[in-house]
PDB file of N, CA and C in Angstrom:
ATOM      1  N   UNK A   1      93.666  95.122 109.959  1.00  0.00           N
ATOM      2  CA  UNK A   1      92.936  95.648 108.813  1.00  0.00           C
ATOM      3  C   UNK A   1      93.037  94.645 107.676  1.00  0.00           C
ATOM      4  N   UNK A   2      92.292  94.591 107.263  1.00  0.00           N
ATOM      5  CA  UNK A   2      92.183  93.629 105.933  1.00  0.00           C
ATOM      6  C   UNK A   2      92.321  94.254 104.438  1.00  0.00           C
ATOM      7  N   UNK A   3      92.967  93.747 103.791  1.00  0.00           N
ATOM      8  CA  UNK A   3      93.434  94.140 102.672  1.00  0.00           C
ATOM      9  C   UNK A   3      93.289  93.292 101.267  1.00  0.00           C
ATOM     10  N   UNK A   4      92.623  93.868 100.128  1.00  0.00           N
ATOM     11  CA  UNK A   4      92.947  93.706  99.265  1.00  0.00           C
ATOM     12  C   UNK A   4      93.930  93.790  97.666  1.00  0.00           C
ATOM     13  N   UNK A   5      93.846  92.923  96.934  1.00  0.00           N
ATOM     14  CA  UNK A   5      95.277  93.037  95.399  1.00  0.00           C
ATOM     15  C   UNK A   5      94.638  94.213  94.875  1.00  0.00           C
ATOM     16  N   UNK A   6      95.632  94.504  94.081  1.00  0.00           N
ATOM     17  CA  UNK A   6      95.415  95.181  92.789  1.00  0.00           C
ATOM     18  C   UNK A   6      93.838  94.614  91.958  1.00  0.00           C
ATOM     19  N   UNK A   7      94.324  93.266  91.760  1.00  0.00           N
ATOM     20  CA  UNK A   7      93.905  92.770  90.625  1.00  0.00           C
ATOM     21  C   UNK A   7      91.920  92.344  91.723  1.00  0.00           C
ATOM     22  N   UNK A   8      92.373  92.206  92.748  1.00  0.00           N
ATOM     23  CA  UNK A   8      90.331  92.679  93.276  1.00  0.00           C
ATOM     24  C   UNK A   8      89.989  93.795  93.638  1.00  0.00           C
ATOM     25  N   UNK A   9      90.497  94.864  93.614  1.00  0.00           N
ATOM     26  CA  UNK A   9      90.312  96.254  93.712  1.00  0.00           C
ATOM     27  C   UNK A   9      89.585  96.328  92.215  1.00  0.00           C
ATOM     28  N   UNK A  10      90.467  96.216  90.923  1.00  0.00           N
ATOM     29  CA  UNK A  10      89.713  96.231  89.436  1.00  0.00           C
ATOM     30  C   UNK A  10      88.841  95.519  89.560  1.00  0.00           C
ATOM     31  N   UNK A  11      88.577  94.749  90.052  1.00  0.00           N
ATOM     32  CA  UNK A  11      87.523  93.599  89.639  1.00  0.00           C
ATOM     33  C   UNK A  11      85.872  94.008  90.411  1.00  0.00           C
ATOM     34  N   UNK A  12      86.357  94.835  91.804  1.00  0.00           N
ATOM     35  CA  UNK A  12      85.579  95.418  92.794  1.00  0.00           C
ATOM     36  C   UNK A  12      85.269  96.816  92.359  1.00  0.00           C
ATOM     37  N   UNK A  13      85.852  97.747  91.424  1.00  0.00           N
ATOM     38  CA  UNK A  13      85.739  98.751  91.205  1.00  0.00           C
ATOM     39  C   UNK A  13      85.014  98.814  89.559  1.00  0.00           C
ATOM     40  N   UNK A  14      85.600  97.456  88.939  1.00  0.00           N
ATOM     41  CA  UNK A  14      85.494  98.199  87.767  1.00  0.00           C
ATOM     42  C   UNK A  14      86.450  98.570  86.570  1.00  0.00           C
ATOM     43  N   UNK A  15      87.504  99.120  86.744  1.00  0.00           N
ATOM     44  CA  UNK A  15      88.432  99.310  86.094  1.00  0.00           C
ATOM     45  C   UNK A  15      89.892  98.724  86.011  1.00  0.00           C
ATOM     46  N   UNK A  16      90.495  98.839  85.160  1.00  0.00           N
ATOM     47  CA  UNK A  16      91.916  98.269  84.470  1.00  0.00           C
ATOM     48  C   UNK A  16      92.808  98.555  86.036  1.00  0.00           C
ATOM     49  N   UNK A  17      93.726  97.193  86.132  1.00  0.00           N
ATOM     50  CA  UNK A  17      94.511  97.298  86.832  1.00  0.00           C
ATOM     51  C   UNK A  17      95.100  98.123  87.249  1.00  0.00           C
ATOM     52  N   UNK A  18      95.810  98.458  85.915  1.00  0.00           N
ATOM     53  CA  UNK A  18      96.913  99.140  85.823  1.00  0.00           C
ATOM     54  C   UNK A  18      96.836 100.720  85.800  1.00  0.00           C
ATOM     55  N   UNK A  19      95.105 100.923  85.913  1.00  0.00           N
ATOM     56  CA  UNK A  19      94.172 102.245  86.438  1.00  0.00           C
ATOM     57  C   UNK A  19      94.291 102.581  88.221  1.00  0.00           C
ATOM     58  N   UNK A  20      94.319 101.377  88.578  1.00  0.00           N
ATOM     59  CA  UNK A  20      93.998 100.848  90.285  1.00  0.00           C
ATOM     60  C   UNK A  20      95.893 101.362  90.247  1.00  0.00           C
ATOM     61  N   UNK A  21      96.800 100.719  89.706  1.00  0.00           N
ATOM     62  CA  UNK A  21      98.428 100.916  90.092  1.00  0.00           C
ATOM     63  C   UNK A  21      98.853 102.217  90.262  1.00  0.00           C
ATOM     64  N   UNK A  22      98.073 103.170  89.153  1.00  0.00           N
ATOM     65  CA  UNK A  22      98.508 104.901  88.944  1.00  0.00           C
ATOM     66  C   UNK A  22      97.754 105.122  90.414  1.00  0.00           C
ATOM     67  N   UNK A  23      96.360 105.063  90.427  1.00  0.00           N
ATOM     68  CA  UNK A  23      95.977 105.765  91.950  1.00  0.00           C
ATOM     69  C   UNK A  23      96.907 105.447  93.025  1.00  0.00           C
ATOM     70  N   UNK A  24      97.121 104.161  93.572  1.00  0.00           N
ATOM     71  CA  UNK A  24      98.033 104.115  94.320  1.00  0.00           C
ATOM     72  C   UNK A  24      99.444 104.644  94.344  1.00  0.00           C
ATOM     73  N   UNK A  25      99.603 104.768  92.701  1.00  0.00           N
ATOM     74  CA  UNK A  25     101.484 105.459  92.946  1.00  0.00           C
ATOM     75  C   UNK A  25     101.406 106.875  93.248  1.00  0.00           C
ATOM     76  N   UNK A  26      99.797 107.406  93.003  1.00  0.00           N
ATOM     77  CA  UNK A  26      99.990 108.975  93.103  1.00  0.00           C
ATOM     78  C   UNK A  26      99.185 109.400  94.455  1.00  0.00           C
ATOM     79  N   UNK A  27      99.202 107.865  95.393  1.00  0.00           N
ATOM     80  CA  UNK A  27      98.618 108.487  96.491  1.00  0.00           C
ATOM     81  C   UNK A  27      97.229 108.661  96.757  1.00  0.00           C
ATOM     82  N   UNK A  28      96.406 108.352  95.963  1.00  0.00           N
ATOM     83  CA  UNK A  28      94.969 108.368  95.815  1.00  0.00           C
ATOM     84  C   UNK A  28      93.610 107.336  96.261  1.00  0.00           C
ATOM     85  N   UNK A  29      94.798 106.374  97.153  1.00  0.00           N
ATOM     86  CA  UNK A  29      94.013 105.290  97.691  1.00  0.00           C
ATOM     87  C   UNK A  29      94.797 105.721  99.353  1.00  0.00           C
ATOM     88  N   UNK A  30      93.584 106.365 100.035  1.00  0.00           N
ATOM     89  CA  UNK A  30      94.257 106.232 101.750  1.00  0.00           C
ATOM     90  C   UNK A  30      94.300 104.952 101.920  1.00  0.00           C
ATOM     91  N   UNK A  31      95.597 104.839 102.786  1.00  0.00           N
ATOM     92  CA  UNK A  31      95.937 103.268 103.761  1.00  0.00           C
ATOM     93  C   UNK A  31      96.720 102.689 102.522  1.00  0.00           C
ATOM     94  N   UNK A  32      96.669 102.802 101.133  1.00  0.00           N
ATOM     95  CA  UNK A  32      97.312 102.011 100.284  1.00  0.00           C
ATOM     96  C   UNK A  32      98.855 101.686 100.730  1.00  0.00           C
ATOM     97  N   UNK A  33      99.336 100.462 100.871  1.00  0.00           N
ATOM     98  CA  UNK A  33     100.883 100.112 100.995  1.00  0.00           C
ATOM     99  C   UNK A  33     101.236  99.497 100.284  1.00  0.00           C
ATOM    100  N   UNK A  34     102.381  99.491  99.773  1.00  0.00           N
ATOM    101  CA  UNK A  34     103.624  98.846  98.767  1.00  0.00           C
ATOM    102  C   UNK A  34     104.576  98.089  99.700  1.00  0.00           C
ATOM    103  N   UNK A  35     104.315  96.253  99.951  1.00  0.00           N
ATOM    104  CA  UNK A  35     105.427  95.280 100.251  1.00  0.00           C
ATOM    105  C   UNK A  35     106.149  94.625  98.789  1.00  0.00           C
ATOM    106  N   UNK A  36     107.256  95.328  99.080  1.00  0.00           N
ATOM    107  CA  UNK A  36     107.776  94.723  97.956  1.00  0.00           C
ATOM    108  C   UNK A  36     107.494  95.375  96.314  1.00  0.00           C
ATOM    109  N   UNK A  37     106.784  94.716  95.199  1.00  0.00           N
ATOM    110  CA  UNK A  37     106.030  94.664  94.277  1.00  0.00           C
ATOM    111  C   UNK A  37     104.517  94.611  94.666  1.00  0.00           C
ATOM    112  N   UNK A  38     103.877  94.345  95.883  1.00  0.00           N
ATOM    113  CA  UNK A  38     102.700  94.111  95.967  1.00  0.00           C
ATOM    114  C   UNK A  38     102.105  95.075  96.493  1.00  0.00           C
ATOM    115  N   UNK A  39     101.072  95.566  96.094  1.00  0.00           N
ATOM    116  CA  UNK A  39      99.693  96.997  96.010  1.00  0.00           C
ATOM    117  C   UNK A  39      99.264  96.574  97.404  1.00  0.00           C
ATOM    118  N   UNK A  40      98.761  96.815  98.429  1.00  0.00           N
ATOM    119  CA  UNK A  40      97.799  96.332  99.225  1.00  0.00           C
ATOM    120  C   UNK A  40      96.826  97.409  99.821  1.00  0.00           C
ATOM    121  N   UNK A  41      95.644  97.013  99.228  1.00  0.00           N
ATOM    122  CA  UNK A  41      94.484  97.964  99.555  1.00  0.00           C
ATOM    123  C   UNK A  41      93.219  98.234 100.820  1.00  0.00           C
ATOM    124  N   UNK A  42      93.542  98.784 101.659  1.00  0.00           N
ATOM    125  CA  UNK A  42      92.486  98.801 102.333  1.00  0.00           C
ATOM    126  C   UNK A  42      90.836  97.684 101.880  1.00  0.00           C
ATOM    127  N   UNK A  43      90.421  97.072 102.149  1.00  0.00           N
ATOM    128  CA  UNK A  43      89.091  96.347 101.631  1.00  0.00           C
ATOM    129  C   UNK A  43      88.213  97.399 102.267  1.00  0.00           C
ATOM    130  N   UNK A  44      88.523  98.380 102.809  1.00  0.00           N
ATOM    131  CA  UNK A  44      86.756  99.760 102.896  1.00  0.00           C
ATOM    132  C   UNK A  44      87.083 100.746 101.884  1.00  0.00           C
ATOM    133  N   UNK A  45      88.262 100.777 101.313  1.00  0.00           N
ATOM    134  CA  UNK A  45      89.037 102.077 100.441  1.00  0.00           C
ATOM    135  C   UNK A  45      87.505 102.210  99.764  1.00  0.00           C
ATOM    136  N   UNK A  46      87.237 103.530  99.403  1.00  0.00           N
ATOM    137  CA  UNK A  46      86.571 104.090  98.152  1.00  0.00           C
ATOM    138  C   UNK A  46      87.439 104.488  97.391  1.00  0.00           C
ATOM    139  N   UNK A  47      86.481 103.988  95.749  1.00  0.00           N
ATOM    140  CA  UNK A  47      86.806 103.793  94.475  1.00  0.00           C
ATOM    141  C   UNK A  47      87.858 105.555  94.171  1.00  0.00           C
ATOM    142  N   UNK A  48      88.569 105.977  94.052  1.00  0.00           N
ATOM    143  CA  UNK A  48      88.957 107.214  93.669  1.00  0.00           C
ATOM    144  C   UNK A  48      87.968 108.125  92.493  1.00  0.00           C
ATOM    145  N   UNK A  49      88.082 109.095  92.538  1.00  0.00           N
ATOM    146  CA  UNK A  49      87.346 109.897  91.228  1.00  0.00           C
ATOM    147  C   UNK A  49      88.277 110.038  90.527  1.00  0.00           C
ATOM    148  N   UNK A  50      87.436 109.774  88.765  1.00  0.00           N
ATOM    149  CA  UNK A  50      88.699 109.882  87.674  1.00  0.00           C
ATOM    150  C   UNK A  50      88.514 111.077  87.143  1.00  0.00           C
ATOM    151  N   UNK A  51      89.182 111.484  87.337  1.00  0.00           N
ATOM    152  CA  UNK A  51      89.678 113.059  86.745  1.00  0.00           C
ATOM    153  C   UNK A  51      89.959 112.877  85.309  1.00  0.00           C
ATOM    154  N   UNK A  52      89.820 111.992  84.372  1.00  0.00           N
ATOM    155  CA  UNK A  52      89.605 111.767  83.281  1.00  0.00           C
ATOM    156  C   UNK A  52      88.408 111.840  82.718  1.00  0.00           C
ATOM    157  N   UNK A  53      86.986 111.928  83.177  1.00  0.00           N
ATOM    158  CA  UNK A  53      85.837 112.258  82.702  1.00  0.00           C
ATOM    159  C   UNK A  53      85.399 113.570  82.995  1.00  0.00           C
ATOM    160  N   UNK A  54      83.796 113.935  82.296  1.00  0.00           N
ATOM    161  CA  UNK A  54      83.463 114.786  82.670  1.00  0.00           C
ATOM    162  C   UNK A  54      82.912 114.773  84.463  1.00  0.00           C
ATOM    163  N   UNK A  55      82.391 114.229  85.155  1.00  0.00           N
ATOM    164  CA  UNK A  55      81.659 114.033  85.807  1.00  0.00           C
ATOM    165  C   UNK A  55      83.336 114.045  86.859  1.00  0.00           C
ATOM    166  N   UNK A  56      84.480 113.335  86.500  1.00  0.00           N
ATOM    167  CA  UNK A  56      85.386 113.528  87.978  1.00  0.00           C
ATOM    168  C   UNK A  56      85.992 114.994  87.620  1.00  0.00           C
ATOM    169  N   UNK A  57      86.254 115.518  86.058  1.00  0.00           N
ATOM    170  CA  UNK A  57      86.319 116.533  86.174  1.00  0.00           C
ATOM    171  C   UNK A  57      85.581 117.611  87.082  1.00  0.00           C
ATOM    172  N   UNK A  58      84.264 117.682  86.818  1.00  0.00           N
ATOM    173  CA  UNK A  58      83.327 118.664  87.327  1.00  0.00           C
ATOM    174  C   UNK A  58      83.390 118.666  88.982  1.00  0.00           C
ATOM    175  N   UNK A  59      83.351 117.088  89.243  1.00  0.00           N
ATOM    176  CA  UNK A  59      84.247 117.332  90.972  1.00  0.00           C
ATOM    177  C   UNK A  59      84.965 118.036  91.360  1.00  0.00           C
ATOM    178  N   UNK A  60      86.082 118.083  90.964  1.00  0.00           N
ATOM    179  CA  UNK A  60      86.962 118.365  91.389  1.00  0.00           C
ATOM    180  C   UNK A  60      87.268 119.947  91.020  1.00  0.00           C
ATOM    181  N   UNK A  61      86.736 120.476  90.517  1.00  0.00           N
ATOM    182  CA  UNK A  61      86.594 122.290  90.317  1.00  0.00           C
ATOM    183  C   UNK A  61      85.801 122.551  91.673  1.00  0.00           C
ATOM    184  N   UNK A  62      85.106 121.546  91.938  1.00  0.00           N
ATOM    185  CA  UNK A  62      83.873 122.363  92.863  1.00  0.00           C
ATOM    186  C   UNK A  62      84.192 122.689  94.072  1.00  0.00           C
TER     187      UNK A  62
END
């Protein structure tokens, strides 16, 4: 499987790193693994929904 950083996940998604670090610590990226210090992301992962807007809010009630 091929894997991408942290830092091309943000760059591929869109958002702050350190946005990409919380999904993964809370489990929100399937396949995500931790070697060491290093994030490693699935390269098919879909982007997570942010439950910080209206629109990932309204998801996630439904």
């Amino acid at each position: 499987m091929d894997y991408m950083t942290i830092k091309e996940a943000s760059e591929k998604w869109g958002v702050s790193a350190r946005q990409i670090n919380y999904y993964c610590v809370d489990g929100r990226i399937p396949g995500a693994l931790k070697m060491a210090t290093l994030w490693l992301i699935p390269k098919d992962a879909k982007k997570p929904v942010d439950g910080r807007t209206k629109q990932g809010r309204a998801l996630k009630h439904e």
